[in-house]
N, C-alpha and C. Protein backbone atom coordinates (compact mmCIF):
# COMPACT_ATOMS: atom_id res chain seq x y z
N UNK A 1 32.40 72.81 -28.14
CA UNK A 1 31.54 73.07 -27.03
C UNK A 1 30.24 72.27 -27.14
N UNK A 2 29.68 72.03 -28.07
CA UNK A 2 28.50 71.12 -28.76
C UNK A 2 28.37 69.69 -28.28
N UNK A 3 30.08 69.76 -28.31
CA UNK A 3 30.42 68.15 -28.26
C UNK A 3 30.41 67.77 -26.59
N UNK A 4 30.77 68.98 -25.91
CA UNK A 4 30.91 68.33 -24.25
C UNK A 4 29.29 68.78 -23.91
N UNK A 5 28.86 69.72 -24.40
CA UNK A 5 27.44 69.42 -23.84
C UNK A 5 26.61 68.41 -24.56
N UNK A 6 27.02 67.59 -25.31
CA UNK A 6 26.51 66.42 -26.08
C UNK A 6 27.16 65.80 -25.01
N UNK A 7 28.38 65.21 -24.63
CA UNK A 7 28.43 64.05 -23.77
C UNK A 7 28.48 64.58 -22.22
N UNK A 8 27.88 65.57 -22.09
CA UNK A 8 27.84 65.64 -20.69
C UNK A 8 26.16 65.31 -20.42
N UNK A 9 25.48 65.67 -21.53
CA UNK A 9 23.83 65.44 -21.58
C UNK A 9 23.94 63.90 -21.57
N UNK A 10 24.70 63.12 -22.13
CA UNK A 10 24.97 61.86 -22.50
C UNK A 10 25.32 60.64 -20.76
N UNK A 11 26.00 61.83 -20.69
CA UNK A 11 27.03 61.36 -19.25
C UNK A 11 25.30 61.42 -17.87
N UNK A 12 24.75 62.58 -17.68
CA UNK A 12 23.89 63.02 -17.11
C UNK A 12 22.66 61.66 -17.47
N UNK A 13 22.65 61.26 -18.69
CA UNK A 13 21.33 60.52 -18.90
C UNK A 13 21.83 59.20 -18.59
N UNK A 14 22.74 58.56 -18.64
CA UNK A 14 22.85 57.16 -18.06
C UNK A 14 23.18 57.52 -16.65
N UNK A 15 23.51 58.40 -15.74
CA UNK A 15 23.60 58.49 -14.61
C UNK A 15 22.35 58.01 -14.02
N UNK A 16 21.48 59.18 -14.47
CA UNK A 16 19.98 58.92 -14.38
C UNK A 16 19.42 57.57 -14.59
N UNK A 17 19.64 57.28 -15.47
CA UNK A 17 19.60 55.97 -15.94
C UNK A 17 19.56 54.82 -15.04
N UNK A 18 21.17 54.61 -14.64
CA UNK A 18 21.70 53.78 -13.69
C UNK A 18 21.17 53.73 -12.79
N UNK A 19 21.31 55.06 -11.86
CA UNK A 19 21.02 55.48 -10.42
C UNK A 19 19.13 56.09 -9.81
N UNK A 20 18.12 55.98 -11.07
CA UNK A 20 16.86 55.98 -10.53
C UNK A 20 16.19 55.30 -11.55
N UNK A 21 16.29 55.07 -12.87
CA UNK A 21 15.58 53.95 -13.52
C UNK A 21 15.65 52.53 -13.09
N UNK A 22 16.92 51.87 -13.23
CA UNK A 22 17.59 50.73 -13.04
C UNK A 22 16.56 50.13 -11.52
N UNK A 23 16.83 50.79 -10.42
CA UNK A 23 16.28 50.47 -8.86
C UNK A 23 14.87 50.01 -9.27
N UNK A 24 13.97 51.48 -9.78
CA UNK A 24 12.95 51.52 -10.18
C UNK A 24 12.43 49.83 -10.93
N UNK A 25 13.25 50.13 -12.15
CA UNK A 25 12.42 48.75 -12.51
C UNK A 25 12.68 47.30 -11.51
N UNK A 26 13.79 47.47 -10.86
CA UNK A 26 13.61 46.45 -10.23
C UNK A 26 12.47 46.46 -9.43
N UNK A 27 12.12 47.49 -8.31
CA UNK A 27 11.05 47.65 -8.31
C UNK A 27 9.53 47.41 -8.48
N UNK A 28 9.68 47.93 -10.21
CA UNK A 28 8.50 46.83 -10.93
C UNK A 28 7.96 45.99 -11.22
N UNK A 29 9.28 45.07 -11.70
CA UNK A 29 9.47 43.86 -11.34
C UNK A 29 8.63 43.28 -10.07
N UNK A 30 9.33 43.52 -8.97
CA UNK A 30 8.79 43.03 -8.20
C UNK A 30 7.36 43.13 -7.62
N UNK A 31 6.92 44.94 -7.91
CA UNK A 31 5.89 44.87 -7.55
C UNK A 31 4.79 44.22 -8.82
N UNK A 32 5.09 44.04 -9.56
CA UNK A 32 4.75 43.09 -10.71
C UNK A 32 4.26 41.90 -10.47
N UNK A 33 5.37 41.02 -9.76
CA UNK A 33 5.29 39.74 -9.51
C UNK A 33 3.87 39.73 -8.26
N UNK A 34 4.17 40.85 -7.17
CA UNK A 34 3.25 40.61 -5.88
C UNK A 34 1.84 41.03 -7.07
N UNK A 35 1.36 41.77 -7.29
CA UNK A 35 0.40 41.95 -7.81
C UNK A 35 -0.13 40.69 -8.65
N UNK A 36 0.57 40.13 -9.39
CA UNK A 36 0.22 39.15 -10.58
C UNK A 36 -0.79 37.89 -9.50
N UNK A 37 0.40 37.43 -7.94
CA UNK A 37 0.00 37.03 -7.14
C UNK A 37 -1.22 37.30 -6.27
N UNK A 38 -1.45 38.48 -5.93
CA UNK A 38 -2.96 38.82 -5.86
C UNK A 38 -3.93 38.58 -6.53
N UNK A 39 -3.60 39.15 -7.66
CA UNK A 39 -5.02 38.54 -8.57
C UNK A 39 -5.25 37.70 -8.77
N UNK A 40 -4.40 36.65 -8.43
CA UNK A 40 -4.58 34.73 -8.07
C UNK A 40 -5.60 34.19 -7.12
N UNK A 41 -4.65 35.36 -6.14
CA UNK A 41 -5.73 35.17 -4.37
C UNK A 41 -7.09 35.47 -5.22
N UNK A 42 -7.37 36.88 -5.00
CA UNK A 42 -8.74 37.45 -6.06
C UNK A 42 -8.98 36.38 -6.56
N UNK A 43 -8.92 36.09 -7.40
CA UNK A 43 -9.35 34.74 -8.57
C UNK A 43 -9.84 33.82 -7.76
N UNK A 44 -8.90 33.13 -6.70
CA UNK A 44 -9.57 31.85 -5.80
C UNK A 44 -10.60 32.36 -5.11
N UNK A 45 -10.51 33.37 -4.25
CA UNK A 45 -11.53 34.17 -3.16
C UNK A 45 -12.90 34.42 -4.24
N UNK A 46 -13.12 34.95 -4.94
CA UNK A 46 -13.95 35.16 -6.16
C UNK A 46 -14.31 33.40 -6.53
N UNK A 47 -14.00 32.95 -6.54
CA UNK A 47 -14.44 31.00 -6.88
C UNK A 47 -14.93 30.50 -5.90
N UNK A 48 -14.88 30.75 -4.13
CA UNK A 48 -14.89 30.70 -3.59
C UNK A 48 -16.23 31.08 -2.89
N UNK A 49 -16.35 32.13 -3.08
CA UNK A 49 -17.58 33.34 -2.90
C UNK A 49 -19.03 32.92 -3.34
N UNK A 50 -18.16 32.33 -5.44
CA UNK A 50 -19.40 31.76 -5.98
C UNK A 50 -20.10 30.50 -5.43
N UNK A 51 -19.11 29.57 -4.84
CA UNK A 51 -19.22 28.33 -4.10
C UNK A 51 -20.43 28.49 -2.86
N UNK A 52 -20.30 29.65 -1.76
CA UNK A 52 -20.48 29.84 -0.73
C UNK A 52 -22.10 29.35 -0.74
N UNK A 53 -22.70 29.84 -1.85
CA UNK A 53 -24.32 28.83 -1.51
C UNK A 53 -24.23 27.67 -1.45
N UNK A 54 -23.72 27.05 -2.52
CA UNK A 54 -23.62 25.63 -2.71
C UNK A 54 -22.93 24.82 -1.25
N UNK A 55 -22.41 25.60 -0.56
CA UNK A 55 -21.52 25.10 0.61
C UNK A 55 -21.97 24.76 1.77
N UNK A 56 -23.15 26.29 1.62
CA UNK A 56 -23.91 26.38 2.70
C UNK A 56 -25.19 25.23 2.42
N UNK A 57 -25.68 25.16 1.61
CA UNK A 57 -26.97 24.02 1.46
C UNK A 57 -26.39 22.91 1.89
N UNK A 58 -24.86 22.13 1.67
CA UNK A 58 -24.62 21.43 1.89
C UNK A 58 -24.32 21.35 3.38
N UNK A 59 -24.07 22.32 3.90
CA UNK A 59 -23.76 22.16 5.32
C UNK A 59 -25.02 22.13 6.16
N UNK A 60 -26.04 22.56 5.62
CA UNK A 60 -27.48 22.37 6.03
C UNK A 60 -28.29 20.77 5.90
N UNK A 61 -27.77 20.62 4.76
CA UNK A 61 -27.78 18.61 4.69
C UNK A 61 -27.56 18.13 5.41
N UNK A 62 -26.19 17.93 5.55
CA UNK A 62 -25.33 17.52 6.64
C UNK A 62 -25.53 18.22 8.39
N UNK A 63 -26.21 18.80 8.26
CA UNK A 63 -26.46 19.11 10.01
C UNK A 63 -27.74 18.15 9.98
N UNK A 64 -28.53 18.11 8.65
CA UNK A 64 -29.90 17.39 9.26
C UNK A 64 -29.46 15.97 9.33
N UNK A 65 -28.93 15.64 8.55
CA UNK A 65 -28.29 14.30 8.37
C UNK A 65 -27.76 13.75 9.85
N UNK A 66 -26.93 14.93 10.45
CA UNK A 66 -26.68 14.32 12.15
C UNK A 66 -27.57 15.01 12.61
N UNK A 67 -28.68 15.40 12.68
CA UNK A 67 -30.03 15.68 13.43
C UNK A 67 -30.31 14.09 13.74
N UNK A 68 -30.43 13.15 12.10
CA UNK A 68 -31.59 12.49 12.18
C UNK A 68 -30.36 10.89 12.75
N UNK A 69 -29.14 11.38 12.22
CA UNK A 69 -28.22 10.17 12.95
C UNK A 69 -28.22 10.24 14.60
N UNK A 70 -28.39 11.54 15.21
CA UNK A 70 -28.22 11.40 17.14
C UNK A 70 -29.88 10.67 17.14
N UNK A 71 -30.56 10.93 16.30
CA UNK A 71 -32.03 10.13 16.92
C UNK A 71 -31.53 9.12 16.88
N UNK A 72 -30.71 8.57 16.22
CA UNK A 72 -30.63 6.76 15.93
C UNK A 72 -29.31 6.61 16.82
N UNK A 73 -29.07 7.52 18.04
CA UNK A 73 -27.89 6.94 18.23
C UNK A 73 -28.84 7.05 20.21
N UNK A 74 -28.68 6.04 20.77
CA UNK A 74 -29.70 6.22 22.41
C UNK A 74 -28.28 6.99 23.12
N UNK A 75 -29.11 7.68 24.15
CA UNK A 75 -28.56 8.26 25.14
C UNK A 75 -28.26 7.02 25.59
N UNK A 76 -26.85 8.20 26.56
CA UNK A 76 -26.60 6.43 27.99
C UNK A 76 -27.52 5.83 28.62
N UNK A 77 -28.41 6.86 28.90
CA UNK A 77 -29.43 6.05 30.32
C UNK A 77 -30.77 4.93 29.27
N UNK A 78 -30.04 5.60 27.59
CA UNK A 78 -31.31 4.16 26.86
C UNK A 78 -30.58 2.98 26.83
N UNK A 79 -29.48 2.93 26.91
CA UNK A 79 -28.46 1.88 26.64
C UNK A 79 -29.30 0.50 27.53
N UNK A 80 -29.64 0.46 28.55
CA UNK A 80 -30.64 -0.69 29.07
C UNK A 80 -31.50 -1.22 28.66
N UNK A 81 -32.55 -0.32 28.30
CA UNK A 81 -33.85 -0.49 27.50
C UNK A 81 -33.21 -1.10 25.89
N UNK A 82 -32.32 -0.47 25.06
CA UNK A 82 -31.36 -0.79 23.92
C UNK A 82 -31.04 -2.47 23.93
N UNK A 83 -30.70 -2.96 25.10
CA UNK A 83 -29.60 -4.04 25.46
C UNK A 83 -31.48 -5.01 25.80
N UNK A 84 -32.06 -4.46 26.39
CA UNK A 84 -33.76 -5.67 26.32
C UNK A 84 -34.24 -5.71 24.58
N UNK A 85 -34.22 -4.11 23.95
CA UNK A 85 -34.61 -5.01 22.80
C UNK A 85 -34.06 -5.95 21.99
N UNK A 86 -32.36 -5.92 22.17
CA UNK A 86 -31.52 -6.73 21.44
C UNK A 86 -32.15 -8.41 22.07
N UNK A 87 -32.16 -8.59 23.56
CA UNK A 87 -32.45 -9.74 23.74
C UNK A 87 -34.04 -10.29 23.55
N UNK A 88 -34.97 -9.38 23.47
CA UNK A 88 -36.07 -9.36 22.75
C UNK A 88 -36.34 -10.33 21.64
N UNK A 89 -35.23 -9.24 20.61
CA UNK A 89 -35.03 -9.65 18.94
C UNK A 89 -34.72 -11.15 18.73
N UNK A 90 -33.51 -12.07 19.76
CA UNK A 90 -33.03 -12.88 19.87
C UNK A 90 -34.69 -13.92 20.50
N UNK A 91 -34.79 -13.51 21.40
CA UNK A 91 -36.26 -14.34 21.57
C UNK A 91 -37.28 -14.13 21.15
N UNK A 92 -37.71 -13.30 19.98
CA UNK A 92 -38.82 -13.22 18.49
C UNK A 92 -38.38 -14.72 17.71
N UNK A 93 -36.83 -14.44 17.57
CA UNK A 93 -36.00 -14.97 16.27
C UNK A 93 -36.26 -16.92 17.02
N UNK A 94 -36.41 -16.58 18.19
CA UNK A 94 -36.11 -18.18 18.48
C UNK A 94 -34.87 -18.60 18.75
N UNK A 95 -34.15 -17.45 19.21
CA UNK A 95 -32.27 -18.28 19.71
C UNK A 95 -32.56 -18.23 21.13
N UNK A 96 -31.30 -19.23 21.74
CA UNK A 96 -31.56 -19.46 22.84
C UNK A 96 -30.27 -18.81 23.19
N UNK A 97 -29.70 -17.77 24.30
CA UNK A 97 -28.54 -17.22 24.48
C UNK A 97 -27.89 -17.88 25.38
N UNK A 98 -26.50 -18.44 25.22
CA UNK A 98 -25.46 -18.98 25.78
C UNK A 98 -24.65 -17.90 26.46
N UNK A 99 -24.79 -17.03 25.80
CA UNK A 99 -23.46 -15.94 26.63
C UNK A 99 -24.87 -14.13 26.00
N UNK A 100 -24.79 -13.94 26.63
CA UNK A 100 -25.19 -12.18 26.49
C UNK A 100 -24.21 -11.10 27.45
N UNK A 101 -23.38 -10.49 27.50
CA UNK A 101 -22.34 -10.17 28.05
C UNK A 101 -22.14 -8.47 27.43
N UNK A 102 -22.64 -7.54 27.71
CA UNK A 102 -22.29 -5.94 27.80
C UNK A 102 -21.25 -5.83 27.90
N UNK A 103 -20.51 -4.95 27.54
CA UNK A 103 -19.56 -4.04 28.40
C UNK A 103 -19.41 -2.52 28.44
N UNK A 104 -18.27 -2.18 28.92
CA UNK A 104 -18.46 -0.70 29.40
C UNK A 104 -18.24 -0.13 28.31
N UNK A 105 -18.53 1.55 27.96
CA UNK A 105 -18.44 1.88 26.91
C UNK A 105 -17.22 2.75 26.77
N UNK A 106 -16.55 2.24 25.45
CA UNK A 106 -15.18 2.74 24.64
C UNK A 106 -15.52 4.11 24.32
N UNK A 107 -14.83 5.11 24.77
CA UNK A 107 -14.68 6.67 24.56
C UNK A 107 -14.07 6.57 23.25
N UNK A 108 -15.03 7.07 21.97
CA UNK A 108 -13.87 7.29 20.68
C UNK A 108 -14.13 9.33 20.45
N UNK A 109 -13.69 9.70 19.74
CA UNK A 109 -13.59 11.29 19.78
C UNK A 109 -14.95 11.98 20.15
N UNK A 110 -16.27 11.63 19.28
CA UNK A 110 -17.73 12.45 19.46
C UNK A 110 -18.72 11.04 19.71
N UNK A 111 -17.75 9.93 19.87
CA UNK A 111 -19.43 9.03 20.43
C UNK A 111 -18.39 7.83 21.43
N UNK A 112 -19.40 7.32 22.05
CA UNK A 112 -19.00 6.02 22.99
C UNK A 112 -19.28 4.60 21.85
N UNK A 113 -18.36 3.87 22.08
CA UNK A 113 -19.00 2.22 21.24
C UNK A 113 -19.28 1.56 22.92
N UNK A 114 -20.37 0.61 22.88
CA UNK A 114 -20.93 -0.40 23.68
C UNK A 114 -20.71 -0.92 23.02
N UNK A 115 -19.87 -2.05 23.42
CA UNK A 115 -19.58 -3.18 22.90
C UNK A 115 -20.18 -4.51 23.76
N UNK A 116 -21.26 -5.71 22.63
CA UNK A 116 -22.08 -6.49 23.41
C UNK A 116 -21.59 -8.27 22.54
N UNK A 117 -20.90 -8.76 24.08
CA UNK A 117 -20.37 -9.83 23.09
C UNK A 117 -22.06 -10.89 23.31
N UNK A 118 -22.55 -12.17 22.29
CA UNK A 118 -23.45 -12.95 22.23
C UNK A 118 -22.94 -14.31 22.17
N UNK A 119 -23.33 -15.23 22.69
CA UNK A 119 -23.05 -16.38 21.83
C UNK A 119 -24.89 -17.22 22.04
N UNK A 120 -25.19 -17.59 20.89
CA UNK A 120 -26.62 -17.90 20.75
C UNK A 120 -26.52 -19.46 20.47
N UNK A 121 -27.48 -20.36 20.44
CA UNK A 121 -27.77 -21.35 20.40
C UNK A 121 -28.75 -21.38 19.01
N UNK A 122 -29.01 -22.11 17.90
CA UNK A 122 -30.42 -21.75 17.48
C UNK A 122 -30.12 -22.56 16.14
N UNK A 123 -31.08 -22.05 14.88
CA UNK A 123 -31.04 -23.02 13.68
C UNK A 123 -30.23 -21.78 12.88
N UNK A 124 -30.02 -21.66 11.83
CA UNK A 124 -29.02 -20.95 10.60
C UNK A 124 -30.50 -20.09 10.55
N UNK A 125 -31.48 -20.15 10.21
CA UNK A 125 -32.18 -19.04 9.60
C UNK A 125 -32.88 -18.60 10.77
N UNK A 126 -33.23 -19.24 12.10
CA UNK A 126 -33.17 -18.66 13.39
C UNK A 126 -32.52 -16.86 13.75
N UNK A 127 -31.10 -17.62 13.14
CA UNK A 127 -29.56 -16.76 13.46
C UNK A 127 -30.01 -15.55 12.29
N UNK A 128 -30.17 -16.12 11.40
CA UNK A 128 -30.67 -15.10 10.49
C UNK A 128 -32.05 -14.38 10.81
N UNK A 129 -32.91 -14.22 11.07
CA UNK A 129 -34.06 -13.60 11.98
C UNK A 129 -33.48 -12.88 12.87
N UNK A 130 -32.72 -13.39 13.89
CA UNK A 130 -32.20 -12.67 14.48
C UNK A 130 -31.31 -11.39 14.31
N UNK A 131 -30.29 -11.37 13.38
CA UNK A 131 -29.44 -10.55 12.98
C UNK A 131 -30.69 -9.57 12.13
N UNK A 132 -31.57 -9.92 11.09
CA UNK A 132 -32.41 -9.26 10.68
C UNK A 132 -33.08 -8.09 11.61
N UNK A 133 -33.44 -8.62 12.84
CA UNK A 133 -34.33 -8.28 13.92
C UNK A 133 -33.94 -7.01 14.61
N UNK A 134 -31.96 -7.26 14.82
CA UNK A 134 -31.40 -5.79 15.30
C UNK A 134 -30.90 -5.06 14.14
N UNK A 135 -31.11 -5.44 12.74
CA UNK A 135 -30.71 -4.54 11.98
C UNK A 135 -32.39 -3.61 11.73
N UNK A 136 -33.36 -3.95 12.33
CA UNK A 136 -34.37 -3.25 12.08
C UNK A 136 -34.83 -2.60 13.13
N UNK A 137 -34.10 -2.38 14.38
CA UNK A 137 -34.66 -1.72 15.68
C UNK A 137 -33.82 -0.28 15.25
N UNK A 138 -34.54 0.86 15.81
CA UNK A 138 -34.79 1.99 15.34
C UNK A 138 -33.39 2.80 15.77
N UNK A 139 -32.73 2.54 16.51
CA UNK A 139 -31.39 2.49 17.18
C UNK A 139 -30.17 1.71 15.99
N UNK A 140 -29.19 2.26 15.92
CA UNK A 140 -27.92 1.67 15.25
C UNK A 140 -27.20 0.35 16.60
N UNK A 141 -27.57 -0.61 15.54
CA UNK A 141 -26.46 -1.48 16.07
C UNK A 141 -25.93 -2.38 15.21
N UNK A 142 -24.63 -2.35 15.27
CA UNK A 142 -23.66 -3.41 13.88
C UNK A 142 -22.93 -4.22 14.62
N UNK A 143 -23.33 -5.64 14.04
CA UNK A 143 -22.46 -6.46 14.42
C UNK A 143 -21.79 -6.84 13.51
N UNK A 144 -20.54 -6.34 13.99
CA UNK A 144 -18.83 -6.95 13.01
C UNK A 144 -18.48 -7.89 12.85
N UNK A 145 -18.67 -9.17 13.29
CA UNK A 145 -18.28 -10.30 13.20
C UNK A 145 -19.31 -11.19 13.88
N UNK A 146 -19.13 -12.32 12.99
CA UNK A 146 -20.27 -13.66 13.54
C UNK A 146 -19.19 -14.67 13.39
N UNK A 147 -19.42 -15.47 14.12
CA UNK A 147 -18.67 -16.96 13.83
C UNK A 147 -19.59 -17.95 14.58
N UNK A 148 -19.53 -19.12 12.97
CA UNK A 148 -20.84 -19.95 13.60
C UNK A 148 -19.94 -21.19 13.64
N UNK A 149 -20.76 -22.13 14.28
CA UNK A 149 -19.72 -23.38 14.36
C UNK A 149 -21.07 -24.62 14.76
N UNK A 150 -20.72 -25.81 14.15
CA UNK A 150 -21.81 -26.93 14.66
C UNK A 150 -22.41 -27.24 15.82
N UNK A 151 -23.26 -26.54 16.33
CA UNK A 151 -23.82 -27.70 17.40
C UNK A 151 -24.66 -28.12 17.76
N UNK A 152 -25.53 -28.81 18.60
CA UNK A 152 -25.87 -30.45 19.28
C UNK A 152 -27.27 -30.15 18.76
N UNK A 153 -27.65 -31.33 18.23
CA UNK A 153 -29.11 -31.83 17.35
C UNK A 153 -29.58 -30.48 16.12
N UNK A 154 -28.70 -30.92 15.20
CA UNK A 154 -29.00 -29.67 13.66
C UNK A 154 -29.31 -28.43 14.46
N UNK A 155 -28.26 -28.13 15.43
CA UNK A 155 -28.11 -26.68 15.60
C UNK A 155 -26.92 -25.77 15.13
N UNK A 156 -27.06 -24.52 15.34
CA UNK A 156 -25.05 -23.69 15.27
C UNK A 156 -25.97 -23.29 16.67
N UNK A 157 -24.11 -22.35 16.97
CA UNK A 157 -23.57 -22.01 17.81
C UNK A 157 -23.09 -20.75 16.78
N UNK A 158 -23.52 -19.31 17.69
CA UNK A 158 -23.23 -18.45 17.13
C UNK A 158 -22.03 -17.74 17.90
N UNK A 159 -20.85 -17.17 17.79
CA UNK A 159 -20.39 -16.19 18.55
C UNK A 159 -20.25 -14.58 18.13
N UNK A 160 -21.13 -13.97 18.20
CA UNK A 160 -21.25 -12.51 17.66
C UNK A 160 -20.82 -11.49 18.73
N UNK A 161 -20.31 -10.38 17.82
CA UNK A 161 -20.05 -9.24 18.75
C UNK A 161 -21.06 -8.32 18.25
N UNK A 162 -22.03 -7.19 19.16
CA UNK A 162 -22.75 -6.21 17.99
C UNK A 162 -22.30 -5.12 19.22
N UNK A 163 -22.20 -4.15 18.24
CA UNK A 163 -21.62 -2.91 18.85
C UNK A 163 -22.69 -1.68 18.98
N UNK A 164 -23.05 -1.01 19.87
CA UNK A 164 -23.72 -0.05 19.85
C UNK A 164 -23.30 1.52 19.93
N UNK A 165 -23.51 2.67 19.71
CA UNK A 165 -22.73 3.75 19.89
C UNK A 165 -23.88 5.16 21.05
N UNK A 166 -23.03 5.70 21.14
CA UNK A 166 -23.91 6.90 21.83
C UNK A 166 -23.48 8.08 22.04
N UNK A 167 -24.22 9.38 21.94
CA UNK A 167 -23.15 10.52 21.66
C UNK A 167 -22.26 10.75 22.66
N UNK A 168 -20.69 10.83 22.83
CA UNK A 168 -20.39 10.91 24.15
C UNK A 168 -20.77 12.42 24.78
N UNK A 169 -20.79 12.28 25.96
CA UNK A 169 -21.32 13.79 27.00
C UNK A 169 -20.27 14.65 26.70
N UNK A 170 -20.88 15.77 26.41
CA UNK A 170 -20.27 17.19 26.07
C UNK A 170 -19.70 16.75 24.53
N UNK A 171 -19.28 15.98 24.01
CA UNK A 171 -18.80 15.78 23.16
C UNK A 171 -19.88 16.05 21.56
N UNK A 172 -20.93 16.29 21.61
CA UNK A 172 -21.54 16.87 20.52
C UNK A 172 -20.68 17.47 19.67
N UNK A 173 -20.77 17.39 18.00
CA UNK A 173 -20.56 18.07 17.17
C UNK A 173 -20.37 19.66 17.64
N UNK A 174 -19.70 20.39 17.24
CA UNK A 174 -20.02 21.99 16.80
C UNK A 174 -20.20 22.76 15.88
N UNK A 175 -21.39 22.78 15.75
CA UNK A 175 -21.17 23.91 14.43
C UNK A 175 -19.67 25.21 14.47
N UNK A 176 -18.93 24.77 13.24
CA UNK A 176 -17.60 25.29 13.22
C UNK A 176 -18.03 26.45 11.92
N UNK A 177 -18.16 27.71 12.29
CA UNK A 177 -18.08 28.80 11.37
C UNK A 177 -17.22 29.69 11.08
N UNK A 178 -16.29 29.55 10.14
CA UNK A 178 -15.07 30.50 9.95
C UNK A 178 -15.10 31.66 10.04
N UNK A 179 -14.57 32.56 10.41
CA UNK A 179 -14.48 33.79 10.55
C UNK A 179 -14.08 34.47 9.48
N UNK A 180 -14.91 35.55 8.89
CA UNK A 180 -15.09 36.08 8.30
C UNK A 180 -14.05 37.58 8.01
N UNK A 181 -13.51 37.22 6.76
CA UNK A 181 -12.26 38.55 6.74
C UNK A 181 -12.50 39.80 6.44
């Protein structure tokens, strides 16, 4: 009698066993694994958090930084006044303009390019004064390419493109602030 309530206690405990331990740890397992994974998230979110000054000063840089870049960039309606000092600069410098030629302005995502083709007449350090002249007007303007070529009585012949930009309308930056969980 010892013996069947020995293997029936026996029989009873791996039942148990099988049928609510076994599930269980799988279970654990798993909820094991999701947890281990949280405290990862935690871990990054927590690195993250510590970051958040450092993120923010920097995003305060960078807004003044395009504060002080839209000053240097003219509205449309300066784009005229913009286009006299360029030919200004050219008659400080002593070039004589063969071609001065605007055009309309290229829509790129948050600014317009004016694009201004030149072709100048003048001496090499003339040309150089000149290019000096719009790299120092208070407005951004880059010219991408020059091509000079010989001409008539110890002159060049310049053909330059200089490009101007401007914020396009409505198109301003946005301050983009994530939403907060």
């Amino acid at each position: 009698k010892k013996q069947s309530h020995s293997l029936l206690f026996n029989y009873k405990s791996c039942s148990i066993f099988q049928f609510i331990h076994k599930p269980n740890r799988e279970k654990i397992g798993k909820l094991t694994l999701r947890r281990d994974s949280l405290q990862i998230e935690v871990q990054k979110a927590e690195a993250a958090r510590a970051r958040l000054p450092e993120l923010q000063a920097k995003i305060a840089r960078l807004e003044i930084e395009w504060e002080r870049a839209k000053e240097m960039l003219p509205k449309e309606k300066e784009i005229p006044s913009l286009i006299q000092q360029i030919s200004n600069s050219g008659t400080k410098a002593g070039v004589s303009f063969l071609l001065f030629k605007p055009s309309g302005p290229q829509l790129q995502t948050n600014y317009s390019e004016i694009p201004v083709q030149l072709k100048v007449s003048c001496s090499y350090h003339q040309l150089g004064k000149f290019l000096s002249n719009i790299g120092n007007l208070a407005r951004i303007v880059n010219v991408p390419s020059v091509k000079i070529t010989v001409g008539k009585k110890r002159s060049i012949e310049a053909n330059l493109s200089a490009v101007t930009y401007t914020v396009a309308k409505g198109k301003e930056v946005q301050h983009v602030i994530p939403p907060r969980r």
